[in-house]
C-alpha atoms as a PDB file:
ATOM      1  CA  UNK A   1     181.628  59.722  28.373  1.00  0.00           C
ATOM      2  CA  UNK A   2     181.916  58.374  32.068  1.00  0.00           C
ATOM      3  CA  UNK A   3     184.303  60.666  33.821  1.00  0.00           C
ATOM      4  CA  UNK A   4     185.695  60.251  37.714  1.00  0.00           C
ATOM      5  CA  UNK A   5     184.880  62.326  40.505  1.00  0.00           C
ATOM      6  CA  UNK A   6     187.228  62.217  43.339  1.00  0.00           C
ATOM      7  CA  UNK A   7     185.945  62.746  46.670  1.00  0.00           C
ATOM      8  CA  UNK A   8     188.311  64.084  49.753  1.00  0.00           C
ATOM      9  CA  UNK A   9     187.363  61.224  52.235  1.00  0.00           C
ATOM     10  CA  UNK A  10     189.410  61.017  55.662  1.00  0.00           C
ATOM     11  CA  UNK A  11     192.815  58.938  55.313  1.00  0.00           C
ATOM     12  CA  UNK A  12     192.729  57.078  58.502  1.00  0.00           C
ATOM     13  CA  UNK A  13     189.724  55.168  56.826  1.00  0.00           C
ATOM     14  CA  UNK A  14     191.877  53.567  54.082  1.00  0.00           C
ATOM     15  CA  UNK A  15     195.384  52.131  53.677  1.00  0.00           C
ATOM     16  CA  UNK A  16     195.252  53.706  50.102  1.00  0.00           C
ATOM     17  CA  UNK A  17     192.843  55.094  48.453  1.00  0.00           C
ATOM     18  CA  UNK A  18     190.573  53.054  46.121  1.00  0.00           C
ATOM     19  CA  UNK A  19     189.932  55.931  44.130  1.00  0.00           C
ATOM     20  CA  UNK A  20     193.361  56.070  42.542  1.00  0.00           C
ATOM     21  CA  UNK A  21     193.485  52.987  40.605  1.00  0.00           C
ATOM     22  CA  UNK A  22     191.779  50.702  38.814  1.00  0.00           C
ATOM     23  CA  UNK A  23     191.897  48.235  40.964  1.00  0.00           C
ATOM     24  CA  UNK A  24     190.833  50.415  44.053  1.00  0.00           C
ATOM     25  CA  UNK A  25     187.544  51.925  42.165  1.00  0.00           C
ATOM     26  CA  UNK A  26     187.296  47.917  40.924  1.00  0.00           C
ATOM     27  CA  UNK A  27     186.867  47.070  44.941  1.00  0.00           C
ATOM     28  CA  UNK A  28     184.375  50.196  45.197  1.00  0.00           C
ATOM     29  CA  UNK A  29     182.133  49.134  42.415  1.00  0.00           C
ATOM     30  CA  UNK A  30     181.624  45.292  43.360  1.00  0.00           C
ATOM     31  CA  UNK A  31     181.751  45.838  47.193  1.00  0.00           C
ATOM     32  CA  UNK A  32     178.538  47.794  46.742  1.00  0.00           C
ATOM     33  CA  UNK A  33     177.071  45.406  44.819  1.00  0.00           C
ATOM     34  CA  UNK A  34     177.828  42.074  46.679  1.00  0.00           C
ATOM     35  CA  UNK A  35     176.588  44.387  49.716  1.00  0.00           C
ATOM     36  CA  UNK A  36     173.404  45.159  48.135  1.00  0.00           C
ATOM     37  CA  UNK A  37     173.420  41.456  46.892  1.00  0.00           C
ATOM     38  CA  UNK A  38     174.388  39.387  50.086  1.00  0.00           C
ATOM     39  CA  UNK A  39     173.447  42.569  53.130  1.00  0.00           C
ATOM     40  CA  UNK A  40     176.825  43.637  55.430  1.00  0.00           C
ATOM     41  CA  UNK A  41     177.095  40.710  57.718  1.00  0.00           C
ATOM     42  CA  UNK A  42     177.386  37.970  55.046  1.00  0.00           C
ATOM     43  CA  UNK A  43     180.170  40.305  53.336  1.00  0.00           C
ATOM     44  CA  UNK A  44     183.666  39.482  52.931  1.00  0.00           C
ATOM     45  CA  UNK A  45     186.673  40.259  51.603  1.00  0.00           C
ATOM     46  CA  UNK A  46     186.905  37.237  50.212  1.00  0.00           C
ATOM     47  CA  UNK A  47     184.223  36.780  48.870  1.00  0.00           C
ATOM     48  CA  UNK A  48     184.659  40.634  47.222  1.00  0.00           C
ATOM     49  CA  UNK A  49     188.086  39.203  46.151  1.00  0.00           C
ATOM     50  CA  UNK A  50     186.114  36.430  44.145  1.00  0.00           C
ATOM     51  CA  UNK A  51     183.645  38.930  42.330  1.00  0.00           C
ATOM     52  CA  UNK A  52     186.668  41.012  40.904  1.00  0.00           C
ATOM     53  CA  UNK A  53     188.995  38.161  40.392  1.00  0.00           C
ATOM     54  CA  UNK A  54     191.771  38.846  42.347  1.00  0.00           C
ATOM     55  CA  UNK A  55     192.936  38.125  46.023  1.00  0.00           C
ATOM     56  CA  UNK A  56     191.887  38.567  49.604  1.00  0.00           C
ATOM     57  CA  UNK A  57     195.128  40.387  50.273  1.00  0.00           C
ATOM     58  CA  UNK A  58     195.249  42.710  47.541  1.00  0.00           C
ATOM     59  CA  UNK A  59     191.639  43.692  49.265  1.00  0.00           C
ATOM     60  CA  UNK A  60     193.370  44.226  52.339  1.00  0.00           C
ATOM     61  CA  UNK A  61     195.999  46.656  50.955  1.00  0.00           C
ATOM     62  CA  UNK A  62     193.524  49.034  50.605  1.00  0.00           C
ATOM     63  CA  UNK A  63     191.189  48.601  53.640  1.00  0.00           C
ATOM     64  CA  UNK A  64     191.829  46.940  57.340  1.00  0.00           C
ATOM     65  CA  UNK A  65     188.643  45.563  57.346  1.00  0.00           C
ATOM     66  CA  UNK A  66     184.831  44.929  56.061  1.00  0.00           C
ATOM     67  CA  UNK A  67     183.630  48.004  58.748  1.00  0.00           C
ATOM     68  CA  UNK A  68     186.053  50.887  57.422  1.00  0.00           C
ATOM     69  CA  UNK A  69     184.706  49.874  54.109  1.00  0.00           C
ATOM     70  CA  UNK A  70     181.943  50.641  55.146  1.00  0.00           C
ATOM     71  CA  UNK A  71     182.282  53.322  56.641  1.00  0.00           C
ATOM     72  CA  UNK A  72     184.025  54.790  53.733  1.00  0.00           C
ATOM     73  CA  UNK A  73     181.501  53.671  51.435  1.00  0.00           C
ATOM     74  CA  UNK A  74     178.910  55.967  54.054  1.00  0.00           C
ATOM     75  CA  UNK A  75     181.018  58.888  53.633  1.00  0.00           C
ATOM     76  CA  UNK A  76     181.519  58.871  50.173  1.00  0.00           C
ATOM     77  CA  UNK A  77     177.766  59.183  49.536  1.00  0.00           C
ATOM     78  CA  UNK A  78     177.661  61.883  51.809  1.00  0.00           C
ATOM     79  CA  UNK A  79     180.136  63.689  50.417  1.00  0.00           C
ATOM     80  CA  UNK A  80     178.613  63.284  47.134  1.00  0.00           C
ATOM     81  CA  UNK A  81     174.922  65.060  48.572  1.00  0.00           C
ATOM     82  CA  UNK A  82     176.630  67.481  50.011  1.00  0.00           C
ATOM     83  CA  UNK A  83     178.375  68.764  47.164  1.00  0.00           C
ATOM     84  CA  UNK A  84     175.182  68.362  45.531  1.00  0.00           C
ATOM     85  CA  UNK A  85     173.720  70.516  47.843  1.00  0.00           C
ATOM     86  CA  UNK A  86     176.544  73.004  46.883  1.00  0.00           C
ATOM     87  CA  UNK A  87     176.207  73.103  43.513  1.00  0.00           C
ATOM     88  CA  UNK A  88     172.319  73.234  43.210  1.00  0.00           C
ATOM     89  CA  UNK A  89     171.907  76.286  45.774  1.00  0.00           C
ATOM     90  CA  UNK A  90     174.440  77.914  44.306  1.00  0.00           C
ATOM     91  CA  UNK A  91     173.115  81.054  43.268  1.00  0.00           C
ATOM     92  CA  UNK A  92     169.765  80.893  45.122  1.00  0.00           C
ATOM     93  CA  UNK A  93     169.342  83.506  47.419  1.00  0.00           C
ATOM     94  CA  UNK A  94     165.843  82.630  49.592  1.00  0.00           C
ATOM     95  CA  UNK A  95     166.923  79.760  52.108  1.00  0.00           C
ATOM     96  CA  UNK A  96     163.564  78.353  52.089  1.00  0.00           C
ATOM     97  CA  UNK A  97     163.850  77.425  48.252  1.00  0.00           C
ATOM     98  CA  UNK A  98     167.203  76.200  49.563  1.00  0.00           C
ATOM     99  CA  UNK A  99     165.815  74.119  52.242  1.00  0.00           C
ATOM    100  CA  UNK A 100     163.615  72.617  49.096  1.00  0.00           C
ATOM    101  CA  UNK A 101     166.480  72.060  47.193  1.00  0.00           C
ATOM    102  CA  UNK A 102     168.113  70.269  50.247  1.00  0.00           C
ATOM    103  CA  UNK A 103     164.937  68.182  50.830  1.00  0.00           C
ATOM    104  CA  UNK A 104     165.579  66.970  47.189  1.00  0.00           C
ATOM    105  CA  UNK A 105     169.070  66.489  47.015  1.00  0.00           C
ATOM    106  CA  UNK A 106     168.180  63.931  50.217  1.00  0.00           C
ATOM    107  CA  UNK A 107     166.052  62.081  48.020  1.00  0.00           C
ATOM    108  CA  UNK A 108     167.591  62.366  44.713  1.00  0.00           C
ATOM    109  CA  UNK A 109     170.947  61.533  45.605  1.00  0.00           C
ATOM    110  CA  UNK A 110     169.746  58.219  45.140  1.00  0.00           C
ATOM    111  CA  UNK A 111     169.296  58.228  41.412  1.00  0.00           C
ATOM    112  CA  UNK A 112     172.233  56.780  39.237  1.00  0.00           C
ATOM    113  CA  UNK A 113     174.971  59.726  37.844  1.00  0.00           C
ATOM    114  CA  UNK A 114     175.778  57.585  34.906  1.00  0.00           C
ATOM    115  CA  UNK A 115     179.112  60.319  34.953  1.00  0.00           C
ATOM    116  CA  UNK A 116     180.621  58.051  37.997  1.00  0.00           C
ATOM    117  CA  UNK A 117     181.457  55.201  36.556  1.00  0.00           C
ATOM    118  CA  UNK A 118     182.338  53.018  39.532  1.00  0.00           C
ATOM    119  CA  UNK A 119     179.565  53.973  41.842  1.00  0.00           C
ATOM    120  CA  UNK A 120     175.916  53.072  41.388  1.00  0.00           C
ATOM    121  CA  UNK A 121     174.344  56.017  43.369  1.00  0.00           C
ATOM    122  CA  UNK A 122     170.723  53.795  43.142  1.00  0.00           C
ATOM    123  CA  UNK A 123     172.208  50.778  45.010  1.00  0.00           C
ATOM    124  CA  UNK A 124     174.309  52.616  47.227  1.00  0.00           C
ATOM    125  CA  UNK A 125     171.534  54.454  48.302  1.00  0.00           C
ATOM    126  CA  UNK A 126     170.391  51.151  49.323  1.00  0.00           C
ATOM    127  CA  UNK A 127     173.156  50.479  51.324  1.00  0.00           C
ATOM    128  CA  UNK A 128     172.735  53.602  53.185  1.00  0.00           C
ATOM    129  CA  UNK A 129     169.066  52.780  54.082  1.00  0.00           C
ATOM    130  CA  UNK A 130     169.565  49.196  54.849  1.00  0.00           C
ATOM    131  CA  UNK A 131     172.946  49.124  56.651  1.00  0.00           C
ATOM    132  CA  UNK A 132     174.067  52.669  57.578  1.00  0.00           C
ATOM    133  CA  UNK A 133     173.512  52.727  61.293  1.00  0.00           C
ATOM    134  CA  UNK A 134     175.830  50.091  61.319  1.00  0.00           C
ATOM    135  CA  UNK A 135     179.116  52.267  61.194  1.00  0.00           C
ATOM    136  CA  UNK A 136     178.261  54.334  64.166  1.00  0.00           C
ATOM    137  CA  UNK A 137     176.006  52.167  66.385  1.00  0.00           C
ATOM    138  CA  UNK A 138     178.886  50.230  67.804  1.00  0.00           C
ATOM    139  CA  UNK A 139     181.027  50.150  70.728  1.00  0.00           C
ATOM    140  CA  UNK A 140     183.678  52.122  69.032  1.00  0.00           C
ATOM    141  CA  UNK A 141     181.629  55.210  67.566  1.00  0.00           C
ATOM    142  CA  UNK A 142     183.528  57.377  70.771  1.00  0.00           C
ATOM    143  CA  UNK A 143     186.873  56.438  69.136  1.00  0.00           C
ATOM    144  CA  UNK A 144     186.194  56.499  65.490  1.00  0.00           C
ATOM    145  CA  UNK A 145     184.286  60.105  65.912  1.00  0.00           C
ATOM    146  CA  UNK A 146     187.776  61.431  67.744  1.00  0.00           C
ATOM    147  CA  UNK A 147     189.248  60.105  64.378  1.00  0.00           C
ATOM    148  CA  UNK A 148     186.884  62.029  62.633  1.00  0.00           C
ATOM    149  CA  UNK A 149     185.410  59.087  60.463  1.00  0.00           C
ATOM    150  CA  UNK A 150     181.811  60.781  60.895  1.00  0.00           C
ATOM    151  CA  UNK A 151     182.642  64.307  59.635  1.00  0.00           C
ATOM    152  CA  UNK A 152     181.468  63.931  56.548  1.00  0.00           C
ATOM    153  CA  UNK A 153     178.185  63.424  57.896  1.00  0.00           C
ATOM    154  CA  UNK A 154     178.806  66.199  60.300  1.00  0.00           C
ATOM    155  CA  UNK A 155     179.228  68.758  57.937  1.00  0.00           C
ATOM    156  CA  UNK A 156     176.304  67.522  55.537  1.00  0.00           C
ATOM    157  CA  UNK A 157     174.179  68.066  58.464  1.00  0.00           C
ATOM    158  CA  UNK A 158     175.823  71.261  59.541  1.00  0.00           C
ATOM    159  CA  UNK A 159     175.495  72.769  56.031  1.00  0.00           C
ATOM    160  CA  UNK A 160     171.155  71.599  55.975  1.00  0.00           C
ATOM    161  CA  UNK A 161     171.465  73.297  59.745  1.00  0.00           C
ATOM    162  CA  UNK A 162     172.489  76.635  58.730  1.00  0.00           C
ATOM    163  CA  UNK A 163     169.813  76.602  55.885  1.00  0.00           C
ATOM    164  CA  UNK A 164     167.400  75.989  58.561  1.00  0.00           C
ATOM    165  CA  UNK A 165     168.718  78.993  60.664  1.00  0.00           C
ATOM    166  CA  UNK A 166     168.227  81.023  57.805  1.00  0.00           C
ATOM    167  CA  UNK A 167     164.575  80.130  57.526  1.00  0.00           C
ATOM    168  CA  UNK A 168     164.157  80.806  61.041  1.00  0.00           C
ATOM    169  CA  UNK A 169     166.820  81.944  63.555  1.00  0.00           C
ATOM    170  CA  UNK A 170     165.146  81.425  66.867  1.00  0.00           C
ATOM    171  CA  UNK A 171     164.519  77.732  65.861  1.00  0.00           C
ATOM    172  CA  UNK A 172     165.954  75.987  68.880  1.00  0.00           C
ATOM    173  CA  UNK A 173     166.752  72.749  67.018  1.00  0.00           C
ATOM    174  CA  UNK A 174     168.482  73.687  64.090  1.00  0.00           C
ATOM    175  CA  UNK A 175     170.895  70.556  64.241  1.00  0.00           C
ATOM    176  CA  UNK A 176     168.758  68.185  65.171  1.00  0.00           C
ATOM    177  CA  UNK A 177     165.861  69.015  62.614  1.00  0.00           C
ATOM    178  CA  UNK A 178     168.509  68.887  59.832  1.00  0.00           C
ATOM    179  CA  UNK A 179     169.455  65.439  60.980  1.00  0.00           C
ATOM    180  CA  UNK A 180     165.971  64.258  61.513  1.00  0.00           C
ATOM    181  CA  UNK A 181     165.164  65.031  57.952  1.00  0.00           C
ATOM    182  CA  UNK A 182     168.666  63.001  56.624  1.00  0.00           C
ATOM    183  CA  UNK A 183     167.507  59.878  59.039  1.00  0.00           C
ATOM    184  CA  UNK A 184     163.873  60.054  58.175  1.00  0.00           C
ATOM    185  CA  UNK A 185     164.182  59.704  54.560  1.00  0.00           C
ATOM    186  CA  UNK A 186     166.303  56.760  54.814  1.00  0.00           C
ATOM    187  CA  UNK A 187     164.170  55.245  58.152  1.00  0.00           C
ATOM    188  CA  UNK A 188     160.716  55.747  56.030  1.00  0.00           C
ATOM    189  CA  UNK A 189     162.015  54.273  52.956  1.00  0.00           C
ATOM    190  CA  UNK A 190     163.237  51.222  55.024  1.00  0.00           C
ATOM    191  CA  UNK A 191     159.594  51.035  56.524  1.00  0.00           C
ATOM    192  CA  UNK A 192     157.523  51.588  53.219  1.00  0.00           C
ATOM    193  CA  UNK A 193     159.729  48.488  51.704  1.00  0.00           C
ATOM    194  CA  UNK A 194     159.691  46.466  54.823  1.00  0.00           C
ATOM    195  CA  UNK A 195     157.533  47.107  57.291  1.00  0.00           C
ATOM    196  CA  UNK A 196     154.874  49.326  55.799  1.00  0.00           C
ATOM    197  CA  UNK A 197     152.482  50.020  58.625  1.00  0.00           C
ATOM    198  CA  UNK A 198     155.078  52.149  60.459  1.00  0.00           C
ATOM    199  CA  UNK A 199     155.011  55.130  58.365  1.00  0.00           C
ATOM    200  CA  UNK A 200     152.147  56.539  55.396  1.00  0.00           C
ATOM    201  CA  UNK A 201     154.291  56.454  52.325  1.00  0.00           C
ATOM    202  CA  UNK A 202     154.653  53.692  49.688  1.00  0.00           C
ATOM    203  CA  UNK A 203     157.398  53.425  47.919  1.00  0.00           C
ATOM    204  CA  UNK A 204     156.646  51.863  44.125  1.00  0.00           C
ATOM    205  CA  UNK A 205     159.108  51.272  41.364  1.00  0.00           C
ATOM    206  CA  UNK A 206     161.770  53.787  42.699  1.00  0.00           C
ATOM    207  CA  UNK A 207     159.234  56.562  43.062  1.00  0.00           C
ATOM    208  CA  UNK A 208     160.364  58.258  46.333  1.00  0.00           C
ATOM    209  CA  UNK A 209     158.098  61.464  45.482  1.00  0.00           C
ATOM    210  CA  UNK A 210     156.286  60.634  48.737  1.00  0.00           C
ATOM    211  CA  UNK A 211     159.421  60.737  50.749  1.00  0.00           C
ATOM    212  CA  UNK A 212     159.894  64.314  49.853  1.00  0.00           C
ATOM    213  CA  UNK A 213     156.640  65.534  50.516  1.00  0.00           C
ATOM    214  CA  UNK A 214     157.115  63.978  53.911  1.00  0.00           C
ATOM    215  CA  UNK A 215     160.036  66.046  54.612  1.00  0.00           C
ATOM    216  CA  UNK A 216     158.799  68.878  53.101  1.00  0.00           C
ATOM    217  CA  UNK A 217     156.045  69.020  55.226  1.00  0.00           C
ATOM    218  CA  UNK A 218     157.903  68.101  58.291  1.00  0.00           C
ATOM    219  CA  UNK A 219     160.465  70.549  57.842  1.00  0.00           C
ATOM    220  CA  UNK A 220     157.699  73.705  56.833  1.00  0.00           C
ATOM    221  CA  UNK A 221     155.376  72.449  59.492  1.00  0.00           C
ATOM    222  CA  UNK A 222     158.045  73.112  62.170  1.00  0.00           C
ATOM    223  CA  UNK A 223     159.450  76.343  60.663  1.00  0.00           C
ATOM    224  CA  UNK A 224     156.358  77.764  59.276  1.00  0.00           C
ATOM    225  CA  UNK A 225     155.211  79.204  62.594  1.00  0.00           C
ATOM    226  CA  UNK A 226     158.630  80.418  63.593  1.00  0.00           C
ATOM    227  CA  UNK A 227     158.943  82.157  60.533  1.00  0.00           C
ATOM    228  CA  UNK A 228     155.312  83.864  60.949  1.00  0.00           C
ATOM    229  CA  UNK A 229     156.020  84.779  64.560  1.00  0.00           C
ATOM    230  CA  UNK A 230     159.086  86.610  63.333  1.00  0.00           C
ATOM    231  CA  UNK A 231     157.204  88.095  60.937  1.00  0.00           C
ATOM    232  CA  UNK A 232     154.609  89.285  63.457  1.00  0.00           C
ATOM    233  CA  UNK A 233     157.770  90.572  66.236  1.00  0.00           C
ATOM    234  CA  UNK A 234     158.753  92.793  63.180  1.00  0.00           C
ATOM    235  CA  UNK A 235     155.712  93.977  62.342  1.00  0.00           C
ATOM    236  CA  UNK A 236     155.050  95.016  66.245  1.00  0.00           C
ATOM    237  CA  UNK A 237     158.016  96.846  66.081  1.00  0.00           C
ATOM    238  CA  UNK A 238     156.832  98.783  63.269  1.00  0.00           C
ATOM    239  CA  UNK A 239     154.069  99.437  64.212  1.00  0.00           C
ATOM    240  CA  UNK A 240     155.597 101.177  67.739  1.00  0.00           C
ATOM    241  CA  UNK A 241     158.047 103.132  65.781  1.00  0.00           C
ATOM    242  CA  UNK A 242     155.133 104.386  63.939  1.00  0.00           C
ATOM    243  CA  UNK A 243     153.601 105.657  66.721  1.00  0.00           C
END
């Protein structure tokens, strides 16, 4: 039986929020996908209004406008990872398995929870690959990050960060790394779809397998010889208490 999940998603991106009636969680489902259907720019409230049968204003009683949607849209797939994350390192204890798991949840976050009823994870996911630059490479990023619209994404990448500093703590790019990894999954999907001789993975009937041995190996490549100097420090040290 489909049950709801309620993500905590900042207020100031909604005039009420859609996940608290039928009607709101109607405007989630369909906006996805008419996005997904149509792409962001040809999106509009009225047309969204037309898909659910109902009006432009009721639309606009929940959101200002087509970019907070979409921003909100953003965040609550973020938000959804990152409790993923959560819930499937749980109880592991070596952060390199977590890093793994991390890697996965990137990629698999993308695969339809049938539990959610009003969100289609799969074409959301395509949202987030195809439009998701587009709520923070505009003129008012400055403002909207002061508002905090972005900290969802902020504290998904924080959380892979600290994972990564776990692995290896004299890793000087700890935050960027982890959101290298959460761009390049998206970017090199994009490519292998649509402009396939920018990156060496194919992408073929929803297998994204390839995607997560490219972050995988990314991720280990860069850490691996951290980890093995480390290694090599403590076993110095050792080896001068020893004598």
């Amino acid at each position: 039986m489909a049950i709801t999940i309620q993500m905590k998603l900042n207020e100031r991106l909604y005039l009420r929020d859609p996940q608290d009636t039928k009607l709101g969680r109607n405007i989630i489902q369909h906006s996805i996908l008419l996005i997904d259907e149509i792409g962001f720019e040809a999106f509009t409230f009225k047309k969204l209004a037309d898909q659910i049968g109902s009006t432009e204003a009721s639309v606009y009683r929940y959101f200002e406008n087509k970019h907070l949607l979409l921003v909100y849209l953003l965040c609550w797939y973020w938000e959804w990872m990152k409790f993923r994350i959560d819930y499937n390192t749980m109880n592991i204890e070596d952060p390199r398995k977590k890093l793994q798991i991390a890697i996965s949840s990137i990629v698999d976050t993308s695969r339809r929870n049938t539990s959610i009823e009003f969100v289609d994870e799969d074409v959301l996911h395509r949202i987030v690959v195809a439009e998701a630059t587009k709520a923070y490479h505009t003129k008012e990023v400055d403002k909207e990050n002061k508002h905090g619209f972005f900290m969802t994404y902020k504290t998904l990448a924080k959380k892979i960060a600290l994972i990564i500093r776990e692995i290896d703590s004299g890793y000087p790019y700890p935050r960027a790394l982890a959101t290298t990894l959460l761009e390049m999954a998206n970017n090199h999907i994009y490519f292998a779809l649509h402009l396939p001789s920018l990156t060496d993975i194919t992408v073929e009937a929803g297998d994204l397998s390839q995607v997560e041995k490219l972050l995988e190996d990314f991720a280990f490549g860069l850490l691996g010889n951290g980890v093995e100097k480390e290694e090599m420090e403590g076993e110095a040290e050792e080896e001068e208490e020893e004598l």
